[in-house]
N, C-alpha and C. Protein backbone atom coordinates (compact mmCIF):
# COMPACT_ATOMS: atom_id res chain seq x y z
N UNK A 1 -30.76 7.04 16.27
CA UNK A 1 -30.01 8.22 16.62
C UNK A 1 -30.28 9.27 15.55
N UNK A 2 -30.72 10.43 15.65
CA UNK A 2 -30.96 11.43 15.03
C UNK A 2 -31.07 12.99 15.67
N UNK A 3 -30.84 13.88 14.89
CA UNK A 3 -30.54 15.24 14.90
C UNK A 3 -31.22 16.39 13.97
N UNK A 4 -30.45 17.38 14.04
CA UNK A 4 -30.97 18.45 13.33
C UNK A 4 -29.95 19.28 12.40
N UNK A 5 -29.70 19.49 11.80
CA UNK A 5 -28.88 20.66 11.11
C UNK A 5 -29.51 22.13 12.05
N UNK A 6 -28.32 22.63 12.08
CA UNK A 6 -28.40 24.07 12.76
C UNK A 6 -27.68 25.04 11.88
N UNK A 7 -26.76 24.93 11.27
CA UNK A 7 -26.00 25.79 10.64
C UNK A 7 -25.35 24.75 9.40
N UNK A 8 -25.41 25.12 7.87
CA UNK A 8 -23.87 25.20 6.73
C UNK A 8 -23.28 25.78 6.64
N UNK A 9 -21.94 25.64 6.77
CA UNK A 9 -20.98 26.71 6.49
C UNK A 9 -19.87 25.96 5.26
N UNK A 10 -19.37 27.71 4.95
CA UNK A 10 -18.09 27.15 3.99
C UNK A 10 -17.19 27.86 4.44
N UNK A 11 -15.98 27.75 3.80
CA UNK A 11 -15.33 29.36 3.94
C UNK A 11 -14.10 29.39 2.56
N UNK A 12 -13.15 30.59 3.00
CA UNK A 12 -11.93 30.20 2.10
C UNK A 12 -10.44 30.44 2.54
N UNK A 13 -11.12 29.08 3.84
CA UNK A 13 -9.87 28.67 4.45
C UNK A 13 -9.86 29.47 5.56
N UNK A 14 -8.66 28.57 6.54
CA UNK A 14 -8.87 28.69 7.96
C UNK A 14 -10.68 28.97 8.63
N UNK A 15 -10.50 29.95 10.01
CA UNK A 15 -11.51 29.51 10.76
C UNK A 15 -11.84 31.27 10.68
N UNK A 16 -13.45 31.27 10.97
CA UNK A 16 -14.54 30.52 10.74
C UNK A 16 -14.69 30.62 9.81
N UNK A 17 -16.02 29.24 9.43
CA UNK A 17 -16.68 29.30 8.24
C UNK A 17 -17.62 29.98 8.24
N UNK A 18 -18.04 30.59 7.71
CA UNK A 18 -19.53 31.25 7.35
C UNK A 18 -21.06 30.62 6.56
N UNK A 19 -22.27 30.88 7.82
CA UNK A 19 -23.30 30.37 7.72
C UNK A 19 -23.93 30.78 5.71
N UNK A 20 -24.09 30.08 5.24
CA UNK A 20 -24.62 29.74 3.59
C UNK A 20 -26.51 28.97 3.98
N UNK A 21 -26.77 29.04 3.36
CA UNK A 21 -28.23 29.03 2.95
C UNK A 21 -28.13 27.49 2.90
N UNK A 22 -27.88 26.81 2.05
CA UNK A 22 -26.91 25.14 1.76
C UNK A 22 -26.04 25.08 1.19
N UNK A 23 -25.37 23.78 1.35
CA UNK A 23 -24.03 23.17 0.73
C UNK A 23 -24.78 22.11 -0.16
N UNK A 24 -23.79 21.90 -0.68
CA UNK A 24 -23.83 20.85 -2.02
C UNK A 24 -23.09 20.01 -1.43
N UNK A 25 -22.84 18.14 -0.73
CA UNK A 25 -22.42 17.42 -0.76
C UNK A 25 -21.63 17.01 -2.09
N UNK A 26 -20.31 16.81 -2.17
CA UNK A 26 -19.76 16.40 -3.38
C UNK A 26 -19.15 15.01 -2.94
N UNK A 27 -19.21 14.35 -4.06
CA UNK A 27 -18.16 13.12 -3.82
C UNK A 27 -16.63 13.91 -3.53
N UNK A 28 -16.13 13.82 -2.01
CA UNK A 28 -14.80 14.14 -1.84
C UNK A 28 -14.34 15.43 -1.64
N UNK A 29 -16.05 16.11 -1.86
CA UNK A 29 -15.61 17.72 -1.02
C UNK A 29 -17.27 18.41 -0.93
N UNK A 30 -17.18 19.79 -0.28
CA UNK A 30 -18.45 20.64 0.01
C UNK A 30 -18.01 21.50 -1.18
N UNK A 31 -19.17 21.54 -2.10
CA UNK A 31 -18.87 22.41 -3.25
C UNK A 31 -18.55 23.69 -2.34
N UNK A 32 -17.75 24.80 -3.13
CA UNK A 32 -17.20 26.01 -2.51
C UNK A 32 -16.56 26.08 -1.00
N UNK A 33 -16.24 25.22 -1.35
CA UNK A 33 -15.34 25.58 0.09
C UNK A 33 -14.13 25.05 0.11
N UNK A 34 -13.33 25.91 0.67
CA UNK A 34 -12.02 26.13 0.45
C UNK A 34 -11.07 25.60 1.55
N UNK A 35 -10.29 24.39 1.75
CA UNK A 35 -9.60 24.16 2.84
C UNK A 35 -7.78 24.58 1.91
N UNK A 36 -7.46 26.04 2.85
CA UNK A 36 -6.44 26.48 2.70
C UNK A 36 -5.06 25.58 2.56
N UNK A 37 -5.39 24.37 3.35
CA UNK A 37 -3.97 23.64 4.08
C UNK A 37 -4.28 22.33 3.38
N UNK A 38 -5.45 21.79 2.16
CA UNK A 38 -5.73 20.81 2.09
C UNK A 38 -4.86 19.71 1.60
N UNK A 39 -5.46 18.37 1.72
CA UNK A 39 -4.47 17.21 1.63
C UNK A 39 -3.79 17.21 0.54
N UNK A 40 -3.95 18.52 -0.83
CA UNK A 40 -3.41 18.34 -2.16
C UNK A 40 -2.25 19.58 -2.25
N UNK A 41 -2.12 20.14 -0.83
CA UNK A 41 -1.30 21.58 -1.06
C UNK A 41 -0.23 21.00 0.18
N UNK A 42 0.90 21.66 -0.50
CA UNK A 42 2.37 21.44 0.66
C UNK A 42 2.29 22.58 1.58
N UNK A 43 2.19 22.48 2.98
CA UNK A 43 2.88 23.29 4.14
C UNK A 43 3.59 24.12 3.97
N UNK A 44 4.60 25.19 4.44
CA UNK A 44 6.04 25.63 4.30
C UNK A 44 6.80 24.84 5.14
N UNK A 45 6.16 23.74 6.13
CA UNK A 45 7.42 22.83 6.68
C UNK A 45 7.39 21.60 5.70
N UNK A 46 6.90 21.60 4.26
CA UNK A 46 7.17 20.77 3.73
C UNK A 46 6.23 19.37 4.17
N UNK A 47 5.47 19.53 5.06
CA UNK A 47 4.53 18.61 5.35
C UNK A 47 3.10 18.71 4.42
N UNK A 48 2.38 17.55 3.43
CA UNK A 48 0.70 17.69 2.89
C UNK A 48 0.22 18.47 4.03
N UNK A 49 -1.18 19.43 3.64
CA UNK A 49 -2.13 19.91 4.48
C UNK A 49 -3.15 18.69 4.88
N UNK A 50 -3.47 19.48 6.35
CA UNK A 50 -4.37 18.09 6.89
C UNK A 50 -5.86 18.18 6.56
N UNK A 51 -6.20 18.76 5.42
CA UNK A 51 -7.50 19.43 5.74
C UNK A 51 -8.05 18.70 4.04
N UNK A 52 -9.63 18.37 4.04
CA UNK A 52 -10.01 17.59 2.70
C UNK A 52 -9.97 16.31 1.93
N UNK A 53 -10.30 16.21 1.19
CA UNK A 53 -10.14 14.45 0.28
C UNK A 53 -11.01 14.06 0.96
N UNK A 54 -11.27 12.64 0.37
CA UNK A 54 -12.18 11.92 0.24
C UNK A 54 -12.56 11.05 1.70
N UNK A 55 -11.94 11.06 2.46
CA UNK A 55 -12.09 10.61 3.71
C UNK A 55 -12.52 11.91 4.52
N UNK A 56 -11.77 13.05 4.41
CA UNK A 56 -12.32 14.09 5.15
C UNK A 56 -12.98 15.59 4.34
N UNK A 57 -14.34 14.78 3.45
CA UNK A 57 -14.69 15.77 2.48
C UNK A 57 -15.78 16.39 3.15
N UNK A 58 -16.35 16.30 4.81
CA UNK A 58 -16.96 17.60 5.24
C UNK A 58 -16.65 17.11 6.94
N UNK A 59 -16.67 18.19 7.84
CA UNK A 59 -16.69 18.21 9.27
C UNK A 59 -17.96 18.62 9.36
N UNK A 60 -18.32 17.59 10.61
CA UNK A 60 -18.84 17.94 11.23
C UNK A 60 -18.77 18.15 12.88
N UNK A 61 -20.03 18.96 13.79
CA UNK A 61 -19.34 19.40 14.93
C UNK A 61 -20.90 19.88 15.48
N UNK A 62 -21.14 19.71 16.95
CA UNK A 62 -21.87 19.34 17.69
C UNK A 62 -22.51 20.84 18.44
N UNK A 63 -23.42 21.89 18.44
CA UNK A 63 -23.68 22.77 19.26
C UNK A 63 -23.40 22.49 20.67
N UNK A 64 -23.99 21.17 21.07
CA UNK A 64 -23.23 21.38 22.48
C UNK A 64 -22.27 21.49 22.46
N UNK A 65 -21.23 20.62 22.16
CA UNK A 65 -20.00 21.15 22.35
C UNK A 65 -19.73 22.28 22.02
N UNK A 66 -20.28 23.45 21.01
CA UNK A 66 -20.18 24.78 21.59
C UNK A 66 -20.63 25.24 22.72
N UNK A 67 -21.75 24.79 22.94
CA UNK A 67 -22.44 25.44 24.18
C UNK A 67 -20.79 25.11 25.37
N UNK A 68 -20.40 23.59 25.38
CA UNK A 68 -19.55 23.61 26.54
C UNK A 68 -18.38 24.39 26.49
N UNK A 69 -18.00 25.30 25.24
CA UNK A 69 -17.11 25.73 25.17
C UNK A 69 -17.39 27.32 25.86
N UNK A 70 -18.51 27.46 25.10
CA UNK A 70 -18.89 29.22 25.50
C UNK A 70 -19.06 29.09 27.20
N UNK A 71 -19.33 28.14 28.05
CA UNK A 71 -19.33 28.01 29.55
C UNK A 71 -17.45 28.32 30.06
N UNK A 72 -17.12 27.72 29.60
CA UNK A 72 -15.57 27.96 29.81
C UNK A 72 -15.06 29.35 28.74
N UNK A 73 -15.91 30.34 28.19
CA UNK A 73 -15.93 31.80 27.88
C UNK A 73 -14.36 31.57 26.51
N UNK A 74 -15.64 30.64 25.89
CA UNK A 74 -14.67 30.44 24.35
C UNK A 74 -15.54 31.09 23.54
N UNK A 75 -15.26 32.23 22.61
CA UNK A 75 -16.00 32.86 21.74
C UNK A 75 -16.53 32.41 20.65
N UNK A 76 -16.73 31.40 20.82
CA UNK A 76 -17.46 30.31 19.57
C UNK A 76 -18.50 30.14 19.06
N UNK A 77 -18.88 29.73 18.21
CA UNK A 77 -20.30 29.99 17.41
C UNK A 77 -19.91 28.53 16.30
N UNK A 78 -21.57 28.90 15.55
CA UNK A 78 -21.51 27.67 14.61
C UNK A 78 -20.58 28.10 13.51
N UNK A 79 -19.89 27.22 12.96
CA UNK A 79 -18.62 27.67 11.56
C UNK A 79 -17.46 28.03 12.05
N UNK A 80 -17.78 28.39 13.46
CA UNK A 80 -15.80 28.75 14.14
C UNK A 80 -15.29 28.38 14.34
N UNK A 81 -15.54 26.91 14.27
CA UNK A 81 -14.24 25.91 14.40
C UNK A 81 -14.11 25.12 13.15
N UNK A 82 -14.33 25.64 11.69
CA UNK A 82 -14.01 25.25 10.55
C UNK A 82 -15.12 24.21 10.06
N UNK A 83 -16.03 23.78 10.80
CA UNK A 83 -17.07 22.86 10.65
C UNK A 83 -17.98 23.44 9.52
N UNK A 84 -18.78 22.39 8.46
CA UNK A 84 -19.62 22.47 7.90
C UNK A 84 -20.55 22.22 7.98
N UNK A 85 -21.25 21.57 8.85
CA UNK A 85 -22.17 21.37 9.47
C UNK A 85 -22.11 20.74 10.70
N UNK A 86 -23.03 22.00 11.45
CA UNK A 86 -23.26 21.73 12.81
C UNK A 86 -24.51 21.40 13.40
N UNK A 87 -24.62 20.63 13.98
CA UNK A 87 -25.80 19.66 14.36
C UNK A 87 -26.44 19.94 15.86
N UNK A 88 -27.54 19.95 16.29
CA UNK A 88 -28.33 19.95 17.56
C UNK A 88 -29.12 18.13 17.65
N UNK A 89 -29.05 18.05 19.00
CA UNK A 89 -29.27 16.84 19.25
C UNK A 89 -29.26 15.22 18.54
N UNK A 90 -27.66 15.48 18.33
CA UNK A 90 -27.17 13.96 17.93
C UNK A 90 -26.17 13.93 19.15
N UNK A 91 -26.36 12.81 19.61
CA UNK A 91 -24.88 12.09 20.61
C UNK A 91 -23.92 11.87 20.37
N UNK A 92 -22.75 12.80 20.13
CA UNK A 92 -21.90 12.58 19.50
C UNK A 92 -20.71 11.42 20.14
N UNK A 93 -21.33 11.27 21.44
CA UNK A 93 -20.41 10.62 22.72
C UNK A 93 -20.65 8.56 21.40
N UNK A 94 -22.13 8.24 21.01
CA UNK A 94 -22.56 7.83 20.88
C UNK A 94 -22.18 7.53 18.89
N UNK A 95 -21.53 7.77 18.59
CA UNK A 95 -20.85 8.03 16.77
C UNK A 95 -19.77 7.02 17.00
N UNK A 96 -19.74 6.38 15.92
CA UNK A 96 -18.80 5.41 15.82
C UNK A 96 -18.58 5.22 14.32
N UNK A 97 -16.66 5.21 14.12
CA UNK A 97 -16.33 5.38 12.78
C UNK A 97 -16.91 4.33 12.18
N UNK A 98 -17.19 4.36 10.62
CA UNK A 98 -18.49 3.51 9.72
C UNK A 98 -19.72 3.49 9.97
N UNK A 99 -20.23 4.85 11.15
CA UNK A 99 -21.65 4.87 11.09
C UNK A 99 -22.05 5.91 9.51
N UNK A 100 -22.83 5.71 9.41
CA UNK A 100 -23.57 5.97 8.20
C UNK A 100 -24.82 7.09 8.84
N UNK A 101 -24.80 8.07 8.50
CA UNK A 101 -25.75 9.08 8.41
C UNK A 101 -26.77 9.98 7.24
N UNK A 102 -28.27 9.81 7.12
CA UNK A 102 -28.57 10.24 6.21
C UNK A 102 -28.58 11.83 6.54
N UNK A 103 -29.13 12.66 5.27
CA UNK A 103 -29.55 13.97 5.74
C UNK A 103 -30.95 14.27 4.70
N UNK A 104 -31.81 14.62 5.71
CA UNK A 104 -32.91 15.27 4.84
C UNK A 104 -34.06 14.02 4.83
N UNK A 105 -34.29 14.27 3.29
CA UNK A 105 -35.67 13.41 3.01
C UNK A 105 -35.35 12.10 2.85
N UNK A 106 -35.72 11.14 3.21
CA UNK A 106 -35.34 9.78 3.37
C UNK A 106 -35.52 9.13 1.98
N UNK A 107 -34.58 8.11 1.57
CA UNK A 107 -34.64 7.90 0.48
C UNK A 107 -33.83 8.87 -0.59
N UNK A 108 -33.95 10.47 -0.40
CA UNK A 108 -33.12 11.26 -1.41
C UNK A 108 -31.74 12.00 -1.20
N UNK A 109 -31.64 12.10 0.22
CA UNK A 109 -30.83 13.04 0.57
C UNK A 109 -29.52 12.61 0.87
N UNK A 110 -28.44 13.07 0.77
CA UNK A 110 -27.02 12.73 0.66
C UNK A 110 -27.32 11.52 2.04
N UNK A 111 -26.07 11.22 1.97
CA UNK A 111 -25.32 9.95 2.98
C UNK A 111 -24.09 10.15 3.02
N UNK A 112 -23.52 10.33 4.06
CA UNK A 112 -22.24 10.31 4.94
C UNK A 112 -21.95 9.16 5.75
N UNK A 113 -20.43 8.97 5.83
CA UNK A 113 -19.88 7.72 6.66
C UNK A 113 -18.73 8.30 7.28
N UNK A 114 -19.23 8.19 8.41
CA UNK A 114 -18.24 8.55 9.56
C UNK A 114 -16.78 7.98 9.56
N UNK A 115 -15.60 8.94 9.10
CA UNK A 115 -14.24 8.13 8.79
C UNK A 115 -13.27 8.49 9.65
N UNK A 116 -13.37 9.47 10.53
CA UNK A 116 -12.58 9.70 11.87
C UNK A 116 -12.84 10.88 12.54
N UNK A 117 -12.26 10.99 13.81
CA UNK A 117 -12.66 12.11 14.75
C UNK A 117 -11.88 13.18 14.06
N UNK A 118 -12.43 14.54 14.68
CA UNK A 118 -11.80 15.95 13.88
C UNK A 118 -10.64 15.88 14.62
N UNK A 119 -9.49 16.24 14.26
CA UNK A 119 -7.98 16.70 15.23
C UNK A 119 -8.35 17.97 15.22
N UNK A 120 -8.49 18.75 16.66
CA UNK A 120 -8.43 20.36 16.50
C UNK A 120 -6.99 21.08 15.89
N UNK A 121 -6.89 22.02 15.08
CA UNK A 121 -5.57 21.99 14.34
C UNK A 121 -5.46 23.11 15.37
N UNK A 122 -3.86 23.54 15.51
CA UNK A 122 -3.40 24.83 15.80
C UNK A 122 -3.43 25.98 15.49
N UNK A 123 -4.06 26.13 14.84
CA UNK A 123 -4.85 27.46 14.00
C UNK A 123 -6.46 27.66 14.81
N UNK A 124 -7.03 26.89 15.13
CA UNK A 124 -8.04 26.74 16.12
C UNK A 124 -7.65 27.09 17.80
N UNK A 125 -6.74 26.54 18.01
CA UNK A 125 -5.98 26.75 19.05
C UNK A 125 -5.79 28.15 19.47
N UNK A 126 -4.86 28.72 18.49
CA UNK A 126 -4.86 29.91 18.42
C UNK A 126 -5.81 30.92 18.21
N UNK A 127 -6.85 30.58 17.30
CA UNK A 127 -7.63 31.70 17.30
C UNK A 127 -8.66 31.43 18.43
N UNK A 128 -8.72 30.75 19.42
CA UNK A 128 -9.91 30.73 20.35
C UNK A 128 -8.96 30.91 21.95
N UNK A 129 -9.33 31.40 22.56
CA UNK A 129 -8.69 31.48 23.29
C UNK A 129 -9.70 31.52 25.07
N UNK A 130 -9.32 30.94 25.82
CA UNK A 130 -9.92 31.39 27.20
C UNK A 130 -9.54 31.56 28.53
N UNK A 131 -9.46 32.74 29.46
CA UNK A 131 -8.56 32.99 30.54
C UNK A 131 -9.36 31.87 31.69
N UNK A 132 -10.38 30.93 31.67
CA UNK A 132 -10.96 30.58 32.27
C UNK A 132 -10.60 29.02 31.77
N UNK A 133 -10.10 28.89 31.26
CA UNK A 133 -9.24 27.41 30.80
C UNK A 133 -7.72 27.76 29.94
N UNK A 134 -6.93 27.33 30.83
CA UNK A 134 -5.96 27.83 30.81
C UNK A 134 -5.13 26.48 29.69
N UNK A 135 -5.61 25.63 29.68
CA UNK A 135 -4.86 24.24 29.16
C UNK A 135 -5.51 24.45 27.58
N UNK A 136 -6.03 24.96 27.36
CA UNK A 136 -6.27 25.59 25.74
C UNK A 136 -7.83 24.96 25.51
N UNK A 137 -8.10 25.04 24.32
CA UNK A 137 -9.00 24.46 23.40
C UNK A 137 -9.01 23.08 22.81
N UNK A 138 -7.60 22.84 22.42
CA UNK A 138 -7.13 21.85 22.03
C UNK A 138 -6.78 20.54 22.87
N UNK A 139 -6.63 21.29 23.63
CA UNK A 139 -6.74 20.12 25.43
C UNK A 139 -8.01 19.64 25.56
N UNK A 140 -8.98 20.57 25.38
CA UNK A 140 -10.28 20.68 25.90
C UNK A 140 -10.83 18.81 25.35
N UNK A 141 -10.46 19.27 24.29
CA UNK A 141 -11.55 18.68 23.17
C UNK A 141 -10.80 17.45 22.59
N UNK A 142 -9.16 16.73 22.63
CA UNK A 142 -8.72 15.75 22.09
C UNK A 142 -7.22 15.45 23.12
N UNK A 143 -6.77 14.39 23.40
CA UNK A 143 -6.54 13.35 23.99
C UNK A 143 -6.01 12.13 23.34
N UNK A 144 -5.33 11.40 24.15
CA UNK A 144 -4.12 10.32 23.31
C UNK A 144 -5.63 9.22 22.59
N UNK A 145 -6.63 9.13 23.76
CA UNK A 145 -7.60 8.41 23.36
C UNK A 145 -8.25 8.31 22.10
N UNK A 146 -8.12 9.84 22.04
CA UNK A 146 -9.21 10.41 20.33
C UNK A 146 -8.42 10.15 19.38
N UNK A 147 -6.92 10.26 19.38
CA UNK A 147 -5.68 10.10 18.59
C UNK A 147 -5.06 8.62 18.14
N UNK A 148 -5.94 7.67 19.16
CA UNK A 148 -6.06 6.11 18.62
C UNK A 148 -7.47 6.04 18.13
N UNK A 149 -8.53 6.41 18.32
CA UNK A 149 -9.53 6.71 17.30
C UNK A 149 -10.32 5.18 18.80
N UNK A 150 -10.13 5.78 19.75
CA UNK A 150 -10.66 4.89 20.88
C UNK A 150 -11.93 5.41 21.84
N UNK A 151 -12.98 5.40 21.27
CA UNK A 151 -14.02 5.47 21.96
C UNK A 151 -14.18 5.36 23.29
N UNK A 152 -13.93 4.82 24.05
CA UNK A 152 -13.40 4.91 25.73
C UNK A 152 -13.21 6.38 26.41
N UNK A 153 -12.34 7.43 25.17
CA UNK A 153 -12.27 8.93 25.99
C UNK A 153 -13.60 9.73 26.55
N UNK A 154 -13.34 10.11 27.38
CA UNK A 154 -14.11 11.11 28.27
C UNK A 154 -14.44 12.09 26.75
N UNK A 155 -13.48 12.03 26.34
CA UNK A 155 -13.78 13.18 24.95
C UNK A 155 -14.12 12.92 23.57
N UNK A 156 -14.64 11.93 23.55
CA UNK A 156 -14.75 10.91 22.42
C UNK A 156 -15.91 12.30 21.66
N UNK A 157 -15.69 12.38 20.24
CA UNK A 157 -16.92 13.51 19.60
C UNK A 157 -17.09 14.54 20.43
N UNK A 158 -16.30 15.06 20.99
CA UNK A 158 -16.58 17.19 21.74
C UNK A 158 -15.72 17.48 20.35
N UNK A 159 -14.70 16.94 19.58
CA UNK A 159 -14.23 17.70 18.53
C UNK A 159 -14.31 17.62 17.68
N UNK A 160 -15.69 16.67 16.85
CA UNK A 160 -16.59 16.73 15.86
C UNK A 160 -15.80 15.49 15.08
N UNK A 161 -16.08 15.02 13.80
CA UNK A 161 -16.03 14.06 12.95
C UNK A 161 -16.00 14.83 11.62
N UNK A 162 -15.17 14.13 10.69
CA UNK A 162 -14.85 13.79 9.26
C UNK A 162 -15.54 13.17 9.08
N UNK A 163 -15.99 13.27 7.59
CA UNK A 163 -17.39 12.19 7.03
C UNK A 163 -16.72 12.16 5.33
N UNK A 164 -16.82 11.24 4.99
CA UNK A 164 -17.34 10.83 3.14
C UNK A 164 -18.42 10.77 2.96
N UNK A 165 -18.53 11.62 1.58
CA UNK A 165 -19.75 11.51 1.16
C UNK A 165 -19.89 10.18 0.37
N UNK A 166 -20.99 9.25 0.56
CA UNK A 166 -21.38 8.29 -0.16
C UNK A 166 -22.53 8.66 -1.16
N UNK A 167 -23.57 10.00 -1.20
CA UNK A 167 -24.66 9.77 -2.22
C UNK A 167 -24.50 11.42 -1.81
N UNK A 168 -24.44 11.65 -2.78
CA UNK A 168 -24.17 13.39 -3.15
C UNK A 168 -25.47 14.00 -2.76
N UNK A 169 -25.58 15.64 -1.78
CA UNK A 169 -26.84 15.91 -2.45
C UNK A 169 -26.89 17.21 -1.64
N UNK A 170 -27.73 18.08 -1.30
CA UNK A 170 -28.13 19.05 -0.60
C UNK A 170 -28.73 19.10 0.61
N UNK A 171 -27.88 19.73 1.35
CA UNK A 171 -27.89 20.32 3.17
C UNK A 171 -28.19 21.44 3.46
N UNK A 172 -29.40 21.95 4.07
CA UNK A 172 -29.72 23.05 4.62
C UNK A 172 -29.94 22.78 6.11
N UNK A 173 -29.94 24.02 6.77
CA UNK A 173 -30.11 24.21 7.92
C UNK A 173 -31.80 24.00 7.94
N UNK A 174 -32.10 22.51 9.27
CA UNK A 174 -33.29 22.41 9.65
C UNK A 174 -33.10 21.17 9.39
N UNK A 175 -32.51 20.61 8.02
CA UNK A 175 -32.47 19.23 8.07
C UNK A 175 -32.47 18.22 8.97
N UNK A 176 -32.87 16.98 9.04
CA UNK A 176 -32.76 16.41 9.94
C UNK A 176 -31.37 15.26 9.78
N UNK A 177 -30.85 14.83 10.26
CA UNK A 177 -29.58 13.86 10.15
C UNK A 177 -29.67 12.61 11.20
N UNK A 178 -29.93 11.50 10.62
CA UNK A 178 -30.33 10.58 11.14
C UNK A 178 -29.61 9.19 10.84
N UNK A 179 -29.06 8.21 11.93
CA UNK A 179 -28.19 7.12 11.74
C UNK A 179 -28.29 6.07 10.80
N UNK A 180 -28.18 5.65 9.94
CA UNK A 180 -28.75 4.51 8.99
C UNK A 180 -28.32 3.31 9.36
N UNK A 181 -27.31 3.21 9.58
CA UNK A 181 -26.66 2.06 10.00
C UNK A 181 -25.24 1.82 10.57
């Protein structure tokens, strides 16, 4: 199973991220980039932010599933749904948590391990909007299925994956991203 890098993005906080040249894989985060709501900052309802740490130290997220979004006239692009890297031809239907993904030159290039599906947050929700799907974005793309982390959904990966970094290193757009194990 393998792919392509299409876009890095970072941002500083909320949506979108903005396309960067590369990211730096860090143990437990994407150097420069900023998750506003992250797992180390309190809410104002007093709830941790859901966003960062070491289980969810980069998103990733699928062009098709933009493409299926812009068909249902969602104004989306690569980085607009908070993703850091967005990928062309990987199966995302086909990802399963503890798969292992390299990036780049084989042998040097970071490694990621798939640690759960993305939850679209309500801030996504809100900023995307379409009169041609009326049940939202957030409908679109996650389900009680994705929310037991149950491969079986019709929607299993349309709303991208959380990864740990296991071997630190550098991501550019073109890279290739390929299954290890």
């Amino acid at each position: 199973m393998a792919g392509t890098i299409v876009q890095v993005s970072v941002g500083a906080g909320g949506v979108p991220k903005l396309p960067v040249r590369e990211i730096r894989l860090s143990y437990g985060r994407v150097v420069g980039d900023d998750w506003s709501w992250s797992m180390y900052k309190m809410q104002g309802n007093g709830e941790p932010g859901g966003h960062g740490g070491p289980e969810r130290a980069v998103c990733l997220f699928s062009l098709e599933s933009l493409d299926d979004l812009k068909q249902l006239d969602y104004q989306v692009f690569p980085g607009a749904l908070g993703e850091n890297i967005t990928t062309r031809d990987l199966d995302y239907a086909d990802v399963r948590i503890g798969d292992r993904f390299q990036i780049g030159s084989e042998g040097a290039g970071p490694i990621i391990l798939i640690t759960r599906p993305r939850q679209p947050c309500k801030t996504i929700g809100t900023a995307y909007r379409s009169s041609r799907d009326p049940g939202g974005l957030v409908a679109r793309l996650w389900d009680k299925e994705m929310k037991d982390n149950n491969p079986i959904s019709v929607k299993w990966g349309k709303s991208g994956f959380y990864a740990a970094i296991l071997r630190e290193g550098i991501v550019c757009p073109s890279d290739v991203i390929c299954k290890v194990s």
